[in-house]
Protein backbone atom coordinates (compact mmCIF):
# COMPACT_ATOMS: atom_id res chain seq x y z
CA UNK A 1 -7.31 15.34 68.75
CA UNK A 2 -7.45 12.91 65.71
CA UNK A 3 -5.57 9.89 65.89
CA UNK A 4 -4.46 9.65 61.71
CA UNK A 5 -2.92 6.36 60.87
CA UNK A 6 -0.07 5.64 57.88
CA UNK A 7 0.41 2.35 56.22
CA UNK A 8 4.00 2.41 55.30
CA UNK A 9 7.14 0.47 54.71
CA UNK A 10 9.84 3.27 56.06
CA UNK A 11 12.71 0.79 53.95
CA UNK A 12 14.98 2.72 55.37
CA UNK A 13 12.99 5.89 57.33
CA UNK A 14 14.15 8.90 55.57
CA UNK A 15 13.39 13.10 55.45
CA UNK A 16 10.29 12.08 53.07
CA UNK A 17 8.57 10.04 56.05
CA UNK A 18 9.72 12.66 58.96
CA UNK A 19 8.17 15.58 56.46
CA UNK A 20 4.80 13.19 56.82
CA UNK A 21 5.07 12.62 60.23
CA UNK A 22 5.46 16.28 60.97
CA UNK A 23 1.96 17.16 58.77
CA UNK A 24 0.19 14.01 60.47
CA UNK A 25 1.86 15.75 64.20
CA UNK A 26 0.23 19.23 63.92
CA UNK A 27 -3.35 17.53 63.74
CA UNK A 28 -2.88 14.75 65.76
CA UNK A 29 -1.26 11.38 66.85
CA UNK A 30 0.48 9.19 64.56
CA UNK A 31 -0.46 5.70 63.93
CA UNK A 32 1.88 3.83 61.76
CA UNK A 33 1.24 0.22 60.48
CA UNK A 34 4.42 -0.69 59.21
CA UNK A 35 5.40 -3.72 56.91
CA UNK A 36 7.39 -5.59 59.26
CA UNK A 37 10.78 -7.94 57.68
CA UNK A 38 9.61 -8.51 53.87
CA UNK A 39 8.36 -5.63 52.05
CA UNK A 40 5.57 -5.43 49.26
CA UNK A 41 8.03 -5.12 46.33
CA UNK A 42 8.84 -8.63 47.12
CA UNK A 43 12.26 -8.34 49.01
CA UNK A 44 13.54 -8.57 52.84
CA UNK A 45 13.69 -5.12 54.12
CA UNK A 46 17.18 -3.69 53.93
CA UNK A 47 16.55 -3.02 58.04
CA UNK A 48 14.87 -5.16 60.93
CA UNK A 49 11.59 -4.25 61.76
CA UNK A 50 12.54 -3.19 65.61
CA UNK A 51 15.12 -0.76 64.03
CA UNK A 52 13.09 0.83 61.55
CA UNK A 53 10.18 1.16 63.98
CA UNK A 54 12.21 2.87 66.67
CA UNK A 55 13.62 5.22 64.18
CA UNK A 56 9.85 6.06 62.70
CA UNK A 57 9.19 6.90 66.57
CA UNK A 58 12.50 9.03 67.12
CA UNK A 59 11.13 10.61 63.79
CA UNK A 60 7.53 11.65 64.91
CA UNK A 61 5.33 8.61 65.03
CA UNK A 62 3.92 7.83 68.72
CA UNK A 63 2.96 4.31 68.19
CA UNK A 64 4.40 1.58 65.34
CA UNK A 65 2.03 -1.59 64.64
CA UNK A 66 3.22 -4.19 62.19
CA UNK A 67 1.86 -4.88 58.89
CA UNK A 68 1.50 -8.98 58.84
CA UNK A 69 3.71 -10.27 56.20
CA UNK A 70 0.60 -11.73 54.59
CA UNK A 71 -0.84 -8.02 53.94
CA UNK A 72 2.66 -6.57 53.28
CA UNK A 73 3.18 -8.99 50.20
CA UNK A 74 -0.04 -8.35 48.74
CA UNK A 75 -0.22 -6.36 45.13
CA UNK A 76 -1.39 -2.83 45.66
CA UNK A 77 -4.76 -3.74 46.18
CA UNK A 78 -4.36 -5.85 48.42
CA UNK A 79 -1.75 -4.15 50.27
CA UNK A 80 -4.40 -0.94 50.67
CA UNK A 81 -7.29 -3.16 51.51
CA UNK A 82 -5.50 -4.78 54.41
CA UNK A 83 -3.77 -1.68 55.75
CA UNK A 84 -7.75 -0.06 55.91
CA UNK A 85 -9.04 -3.53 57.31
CA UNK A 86 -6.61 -3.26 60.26
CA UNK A 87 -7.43 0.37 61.00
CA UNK A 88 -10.53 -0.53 60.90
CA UNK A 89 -10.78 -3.22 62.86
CA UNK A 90 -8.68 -0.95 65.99
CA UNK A 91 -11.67 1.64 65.61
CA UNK A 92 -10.41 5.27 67.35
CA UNK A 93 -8.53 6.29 63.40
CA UNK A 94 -10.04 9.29 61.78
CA UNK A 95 -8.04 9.56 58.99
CA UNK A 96 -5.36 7.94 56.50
CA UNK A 97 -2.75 9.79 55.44
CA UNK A 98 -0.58 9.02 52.80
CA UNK A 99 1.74 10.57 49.77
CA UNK A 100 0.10 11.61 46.34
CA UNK A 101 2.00 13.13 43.16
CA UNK A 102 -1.14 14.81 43.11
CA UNK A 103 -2.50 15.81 46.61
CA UNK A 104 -5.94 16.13 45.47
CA UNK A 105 -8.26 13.88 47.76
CA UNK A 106 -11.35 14.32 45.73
CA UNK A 107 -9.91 13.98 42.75
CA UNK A 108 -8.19 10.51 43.93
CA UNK A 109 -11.66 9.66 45.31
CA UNK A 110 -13.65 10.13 42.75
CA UNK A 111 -11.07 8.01 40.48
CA UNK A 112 -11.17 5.45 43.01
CA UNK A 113 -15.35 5.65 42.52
CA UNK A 114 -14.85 4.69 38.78
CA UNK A 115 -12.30 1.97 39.31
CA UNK A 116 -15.19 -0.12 41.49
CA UNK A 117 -17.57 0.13 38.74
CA UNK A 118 -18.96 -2.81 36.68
CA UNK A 119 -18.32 -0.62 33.05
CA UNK A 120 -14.69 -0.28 34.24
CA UNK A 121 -14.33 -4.08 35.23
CA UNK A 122 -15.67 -5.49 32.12
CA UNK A 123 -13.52 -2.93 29.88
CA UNK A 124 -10.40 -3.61 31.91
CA UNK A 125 -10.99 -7.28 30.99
CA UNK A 126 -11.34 -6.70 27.61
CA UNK A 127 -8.14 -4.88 27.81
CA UNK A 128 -6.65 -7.58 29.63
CA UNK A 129 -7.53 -10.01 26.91
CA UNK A 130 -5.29 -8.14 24.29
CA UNK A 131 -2.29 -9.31 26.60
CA UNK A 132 -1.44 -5.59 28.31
CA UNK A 133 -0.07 -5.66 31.80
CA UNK A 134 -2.75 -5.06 34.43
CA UNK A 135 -1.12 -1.22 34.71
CA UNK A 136 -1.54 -1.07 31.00
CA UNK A 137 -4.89 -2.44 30.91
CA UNK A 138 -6.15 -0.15 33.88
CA UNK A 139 -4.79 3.13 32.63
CA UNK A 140 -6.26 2.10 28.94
CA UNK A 141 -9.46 1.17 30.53
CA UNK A 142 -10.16 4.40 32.34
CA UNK A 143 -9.44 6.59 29.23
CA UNK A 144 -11.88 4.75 27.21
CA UNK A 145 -14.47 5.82 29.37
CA UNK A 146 -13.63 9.89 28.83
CA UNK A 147 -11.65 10.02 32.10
CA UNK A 148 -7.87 11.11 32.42
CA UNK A 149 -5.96 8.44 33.63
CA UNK A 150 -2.27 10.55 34.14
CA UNK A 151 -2.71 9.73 37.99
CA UNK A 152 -2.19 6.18 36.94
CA UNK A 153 1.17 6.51 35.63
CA UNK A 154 2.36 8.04 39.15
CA UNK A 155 3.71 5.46 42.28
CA UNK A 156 2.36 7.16 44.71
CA UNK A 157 -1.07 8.31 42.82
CA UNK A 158 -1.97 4.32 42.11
CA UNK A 159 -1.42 3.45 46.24
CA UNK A 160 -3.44 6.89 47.01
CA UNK A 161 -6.10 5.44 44.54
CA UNK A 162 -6.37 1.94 46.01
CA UNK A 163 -6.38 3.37 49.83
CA UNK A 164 -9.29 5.73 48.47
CA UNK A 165 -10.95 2.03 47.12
CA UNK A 166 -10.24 0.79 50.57
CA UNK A 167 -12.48 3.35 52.36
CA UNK A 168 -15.24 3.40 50.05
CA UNK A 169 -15.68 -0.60 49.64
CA UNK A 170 -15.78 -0.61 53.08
CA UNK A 171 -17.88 1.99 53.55
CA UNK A 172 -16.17 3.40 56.48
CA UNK A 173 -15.95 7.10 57.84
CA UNK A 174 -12.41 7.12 57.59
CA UNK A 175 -10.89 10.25 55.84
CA UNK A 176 -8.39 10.06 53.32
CA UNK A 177 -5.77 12.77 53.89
CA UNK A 178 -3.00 12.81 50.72
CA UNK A 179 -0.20 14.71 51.21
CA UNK A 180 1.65 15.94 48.05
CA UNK A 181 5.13 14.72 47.16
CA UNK A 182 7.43 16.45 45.23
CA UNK A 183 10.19 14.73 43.37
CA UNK A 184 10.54 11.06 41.70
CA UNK A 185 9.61 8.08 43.50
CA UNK A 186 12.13 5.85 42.48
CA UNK A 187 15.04 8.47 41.48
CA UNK A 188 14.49 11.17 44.37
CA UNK A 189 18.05 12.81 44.65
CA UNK A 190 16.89 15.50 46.97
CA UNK A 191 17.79 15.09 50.56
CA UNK A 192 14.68 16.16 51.42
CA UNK A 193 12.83 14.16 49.62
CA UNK A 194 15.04 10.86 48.92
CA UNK A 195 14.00 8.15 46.49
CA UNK A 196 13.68 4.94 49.46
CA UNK A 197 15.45 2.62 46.20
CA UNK A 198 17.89 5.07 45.92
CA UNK A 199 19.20 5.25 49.31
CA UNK A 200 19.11 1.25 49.61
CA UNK A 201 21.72 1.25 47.06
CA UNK A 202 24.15 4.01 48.86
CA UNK A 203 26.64 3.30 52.02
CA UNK A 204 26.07 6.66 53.54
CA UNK A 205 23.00 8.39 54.48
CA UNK A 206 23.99 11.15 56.13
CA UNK A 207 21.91 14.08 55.13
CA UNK A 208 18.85 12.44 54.43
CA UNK A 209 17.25 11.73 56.97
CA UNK A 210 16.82 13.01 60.51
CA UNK A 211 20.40 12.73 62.40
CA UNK A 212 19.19 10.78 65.08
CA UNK A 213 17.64 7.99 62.64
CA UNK A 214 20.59 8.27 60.45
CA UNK A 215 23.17 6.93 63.29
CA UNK A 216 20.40 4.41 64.27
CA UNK A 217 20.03 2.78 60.96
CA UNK A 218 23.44 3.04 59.07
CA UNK A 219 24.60 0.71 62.68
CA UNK A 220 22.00 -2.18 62.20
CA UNK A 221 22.38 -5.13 59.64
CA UNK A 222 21.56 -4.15 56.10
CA UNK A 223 19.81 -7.25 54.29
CA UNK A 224 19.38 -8.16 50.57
CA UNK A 225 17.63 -10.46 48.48
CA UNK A 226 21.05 -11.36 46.86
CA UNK A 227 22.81 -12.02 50.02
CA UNK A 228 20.02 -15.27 50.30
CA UNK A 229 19.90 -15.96 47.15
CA UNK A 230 21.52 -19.32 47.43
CA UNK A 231 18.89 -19.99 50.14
CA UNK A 232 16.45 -18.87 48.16
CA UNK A 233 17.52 -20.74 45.13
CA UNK A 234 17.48 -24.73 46.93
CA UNK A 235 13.85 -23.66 47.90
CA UNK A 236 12.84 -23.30 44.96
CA UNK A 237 14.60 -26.12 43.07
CA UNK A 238 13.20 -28.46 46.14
CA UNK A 239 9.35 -27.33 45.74
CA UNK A 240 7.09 -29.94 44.45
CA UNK A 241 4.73 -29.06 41.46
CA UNK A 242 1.44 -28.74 43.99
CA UNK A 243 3.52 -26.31 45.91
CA UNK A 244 3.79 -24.14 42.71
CA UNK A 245 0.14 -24.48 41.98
CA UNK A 246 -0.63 -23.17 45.60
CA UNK A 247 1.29 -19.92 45.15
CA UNK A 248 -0.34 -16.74 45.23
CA UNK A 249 -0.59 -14.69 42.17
CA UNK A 250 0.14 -17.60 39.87
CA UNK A 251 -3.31 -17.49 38.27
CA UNK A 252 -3.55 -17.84 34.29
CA UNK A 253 -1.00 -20.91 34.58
CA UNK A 254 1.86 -18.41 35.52
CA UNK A 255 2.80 -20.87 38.36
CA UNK A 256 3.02 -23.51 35.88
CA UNK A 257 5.54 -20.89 33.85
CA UNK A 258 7.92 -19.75 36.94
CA UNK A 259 8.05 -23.58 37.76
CA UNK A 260 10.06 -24.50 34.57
CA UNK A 261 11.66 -21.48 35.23
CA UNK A 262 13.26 -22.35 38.59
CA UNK A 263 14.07 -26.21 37.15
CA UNK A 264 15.95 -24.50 34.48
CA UNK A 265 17.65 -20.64 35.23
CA UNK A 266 20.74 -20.35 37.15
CA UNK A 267 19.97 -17.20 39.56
CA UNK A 268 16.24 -15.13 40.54
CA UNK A 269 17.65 -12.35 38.06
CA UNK A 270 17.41 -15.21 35.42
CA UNK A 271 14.34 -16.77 36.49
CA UNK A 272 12.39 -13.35 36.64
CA UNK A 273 13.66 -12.43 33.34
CA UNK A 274 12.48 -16.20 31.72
CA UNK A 275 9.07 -15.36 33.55
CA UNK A 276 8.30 -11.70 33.53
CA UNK A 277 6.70 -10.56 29.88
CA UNK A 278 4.26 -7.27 29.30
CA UNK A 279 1.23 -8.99 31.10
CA UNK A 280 3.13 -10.02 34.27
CA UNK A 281 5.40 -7.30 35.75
CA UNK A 282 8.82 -7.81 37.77
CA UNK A 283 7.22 -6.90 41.42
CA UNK A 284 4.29 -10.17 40.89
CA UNK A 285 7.19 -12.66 39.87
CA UNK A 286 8.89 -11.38 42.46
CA UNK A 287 6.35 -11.63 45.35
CA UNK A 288 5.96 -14.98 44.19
CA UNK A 289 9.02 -15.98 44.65
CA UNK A 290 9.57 -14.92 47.78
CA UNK A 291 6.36 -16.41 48.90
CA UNK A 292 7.82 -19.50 47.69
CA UNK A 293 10.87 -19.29 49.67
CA UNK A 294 8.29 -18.38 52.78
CA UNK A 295 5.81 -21.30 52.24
CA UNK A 296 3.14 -18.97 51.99
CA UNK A 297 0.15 -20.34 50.03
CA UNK A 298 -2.47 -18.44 48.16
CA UNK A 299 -5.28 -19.29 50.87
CA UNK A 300 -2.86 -18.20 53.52
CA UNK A 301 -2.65 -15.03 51.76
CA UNK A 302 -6.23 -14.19 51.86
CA UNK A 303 -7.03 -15.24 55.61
CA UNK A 304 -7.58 -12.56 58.31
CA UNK A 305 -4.67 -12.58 60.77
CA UNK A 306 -6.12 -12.61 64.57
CA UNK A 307 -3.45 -9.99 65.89
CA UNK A 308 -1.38 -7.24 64.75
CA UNK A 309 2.06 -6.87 66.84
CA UNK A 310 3.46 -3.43 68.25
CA UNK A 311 6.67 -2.26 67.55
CA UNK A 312 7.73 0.75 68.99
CA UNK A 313 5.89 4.25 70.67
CA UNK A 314 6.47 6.98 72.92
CA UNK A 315 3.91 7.96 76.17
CA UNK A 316 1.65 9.57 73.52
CA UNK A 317 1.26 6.03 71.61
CA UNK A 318 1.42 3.82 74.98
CA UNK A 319 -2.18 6.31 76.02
CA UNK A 320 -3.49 5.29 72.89
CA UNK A 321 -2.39 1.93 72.75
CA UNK A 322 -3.87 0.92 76.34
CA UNK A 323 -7.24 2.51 74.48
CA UNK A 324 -7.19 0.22 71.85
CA UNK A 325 -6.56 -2.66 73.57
CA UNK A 326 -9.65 -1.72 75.15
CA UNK A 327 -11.86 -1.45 72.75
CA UNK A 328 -10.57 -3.59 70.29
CA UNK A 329 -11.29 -7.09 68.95
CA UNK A 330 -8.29 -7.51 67.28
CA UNK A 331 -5.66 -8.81 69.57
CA UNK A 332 -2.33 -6.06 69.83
CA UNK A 333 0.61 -8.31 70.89
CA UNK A 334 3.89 -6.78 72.48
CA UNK A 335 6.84 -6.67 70.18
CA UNK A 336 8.37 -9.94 71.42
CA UNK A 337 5.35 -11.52 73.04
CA UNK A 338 4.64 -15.32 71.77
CA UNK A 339 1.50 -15.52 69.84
CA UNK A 340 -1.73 -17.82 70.71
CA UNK A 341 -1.37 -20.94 68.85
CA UNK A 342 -2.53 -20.79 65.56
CA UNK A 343 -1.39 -21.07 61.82
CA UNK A 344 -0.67 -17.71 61.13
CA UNK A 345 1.51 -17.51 64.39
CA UNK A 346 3.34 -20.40 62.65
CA UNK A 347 4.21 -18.70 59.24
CA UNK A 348 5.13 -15.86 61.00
CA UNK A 349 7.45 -17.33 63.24
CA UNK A 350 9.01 -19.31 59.60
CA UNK A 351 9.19 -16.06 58.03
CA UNK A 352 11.16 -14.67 61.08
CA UNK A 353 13.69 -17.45 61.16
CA UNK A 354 14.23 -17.23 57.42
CA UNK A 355 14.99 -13.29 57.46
CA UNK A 356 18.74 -13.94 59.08
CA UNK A 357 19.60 -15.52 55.64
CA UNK A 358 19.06 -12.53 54.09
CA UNK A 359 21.81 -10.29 55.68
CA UNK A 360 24.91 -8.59 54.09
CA UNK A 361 27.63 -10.61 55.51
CA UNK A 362 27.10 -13.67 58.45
CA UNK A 363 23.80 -14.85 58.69
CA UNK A 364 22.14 -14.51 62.10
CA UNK A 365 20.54 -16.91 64.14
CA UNK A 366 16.84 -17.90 63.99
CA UNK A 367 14.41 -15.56 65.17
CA UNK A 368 17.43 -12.93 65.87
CA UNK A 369 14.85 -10.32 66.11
CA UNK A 370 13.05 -11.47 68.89
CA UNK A 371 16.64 -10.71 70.72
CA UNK A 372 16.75 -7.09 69.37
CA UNK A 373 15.76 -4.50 71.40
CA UNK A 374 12.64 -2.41 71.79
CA UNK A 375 11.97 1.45 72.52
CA UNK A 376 9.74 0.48 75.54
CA UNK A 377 8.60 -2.37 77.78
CA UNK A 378 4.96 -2.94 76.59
CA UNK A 379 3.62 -4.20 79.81
């Protein structure tokens, strides 16, 4: 049986993610390495991590890891890369599955092929220089050398491409297993196949997704980045210029820009819109900002993390997990376990404290989610 792992947000868990789970279920067990309380898009998730693990488990997956917060607030790249480094670093995954607009592996792979190729770099620089957006530039770049670039322009297509860069740079045996999906990524209406922004925006969710996870999620805390922004807002006003200069993704002297920026706008909505122009898109600004509020630093960014926790699983996951740990060098820490001593075990800790700021109503006590509950008792 192949053990096929997902890197995935699930912000909330909806019929989209069960309909994967399902595919991943009928050819083996389902790894999932989830982003954990801050999501790549640069925003808290609208759930706890315990809560949206346990409902990825009582929709299909057997065993939950979390993505470190480090990884999960990388650009897409990045985001891939350190998904595949994990998984790779566990050994016993076969395959990656993930979503594509246009389900064709070899067609994804052999675009990811061209995007690692010194032409490609040097015209996607030259692109850069006339002041596109790195999107812009990339999709530009790849037409002018006789290659159709439409995958480009689709959400899903541009993750599927960097996982497929993942695999090869690393030059791993790991098999890259798309899965089409039907509908629009950001404007999904369908129930089953739900847009993830769109239901963050709704009340009620009944209908799509799986019953079960429905009641589960619409009971926990919903968070927001506007319910901290206040929080967020003395942060930023507070940072000293070398803190701005230390931010990651500020390259180009766009640190130097958000900085005046945040001594000068009134709210993040005017800040981003001061900073953001055609070469620097909304989700980089905000990343940055948030990394800001978390005291994460561009070198923190790019460090290895020396464990990965668990979240949730059923039997199926705790056979596989007691493998791993095994065989492993990376260390697997329990849910709720306390973490060696060590810097990352420090910013993660901050960054768990901080999340309670960001919920709909009262704020919650620090670390709050090491009180929550778990599906099962890892020891």
């Amino acid at each position: 049986m192949k053990n096929i792992g997902i890197i995935c947000e699930y912000n909330p868990f909806h019929n989209g993610h069960a309909r994967q789970l399902r595919f991943v279920k009928e050819q083996g067990t389902a790894v999932c390495l989830m982003s954990g309380n801050y999501v790549q898009r640069g925003e808290p998730a609208v759930i706890s991590k315990g809560i949206r693990a346990e409902a990825a488990v009582l929709g299909g997956a057997d065993l939950v890891l979390e993505l470190p917060v480090t990884y999960a607030l990388r650009s897409a790249d990045g985001f891939a890369d350190g998904g595949v480094e994990i998984f790779q670093r566990l050994g016993l995954i076969d395959s990656l599955c993930f979503g594509s607009e246009c389900g064709d592996g070899e067609r994804l792979m052999a675009l990811a092929a061209l995007l690692d190729r010194e032409e490609f770099s040097h015209m996607l620089r030259e692109k850069l220089a006339q002041g596109l957006s790195f999107p812009a530039a990339r999709q530009q770049a790849v037409e002018a050398l006789g290659v159709e670039a439409e995958i480009l322009a689709n959400p899903n297509d541009i993750l599927a491409v960097e996982y497929c860069k993942a695999i090869l740079r690393r030059g791993i045996s790991m098999e890259a297993m798309p899965l089409q999906r039907n509908g629009s990524y950001h404007q999904g209406t369908a129930p089953e196949a739900p847009s993830a922004s769109m239901l963050r925006e709704m009340e009620n969710w009944s209908g799509y997704m799986p019953k079960n996870c429905c009641e589960l999620q619409e009971a926990a805390v919903r968070h927001s980045l506007m319910a901290g922004e206040r929080a967020v807002l003395a942060r930023l006003r507070a940072m000293e210029e070398a803190e701005f200069e230390q931010l990651p993704f500020g390259s180009e002297g766009l640190w130097r820009k958000l900085m005046h920026a945040c001594r000068k706008e009134n709210s993040t909505a005017e800040i981003l819109a001061a900073v953001k122009s055609k070469r620097y898109t909304h989700t980089r600004i905000m990343r940055m900002l948030l990394c800001a509020f978390l005291g994460i630093s561009e070198e923190e960014m790019r460090q290895q993390v020396p464990y990965v926790r668990v979240l949730a699983m059923n039997e199926q996951g705790g056979k596989l997990l007691r493998q791993l740990r095994a065989q492993s060098d990376l260390l697997l820490l329990n849910g709720n376990e306390t973490a060696p001593h060590c810097p990352y075990a420090r910013l993660e800790q901050r960054c768990e404290a901080l999340y309670g700021l960001f919920t709909d109503g009262e704020t919650q006590p620090p670390l709050q989610e090491e009180r929550l509950r778990y599906l099962a008792d890892f020891h």
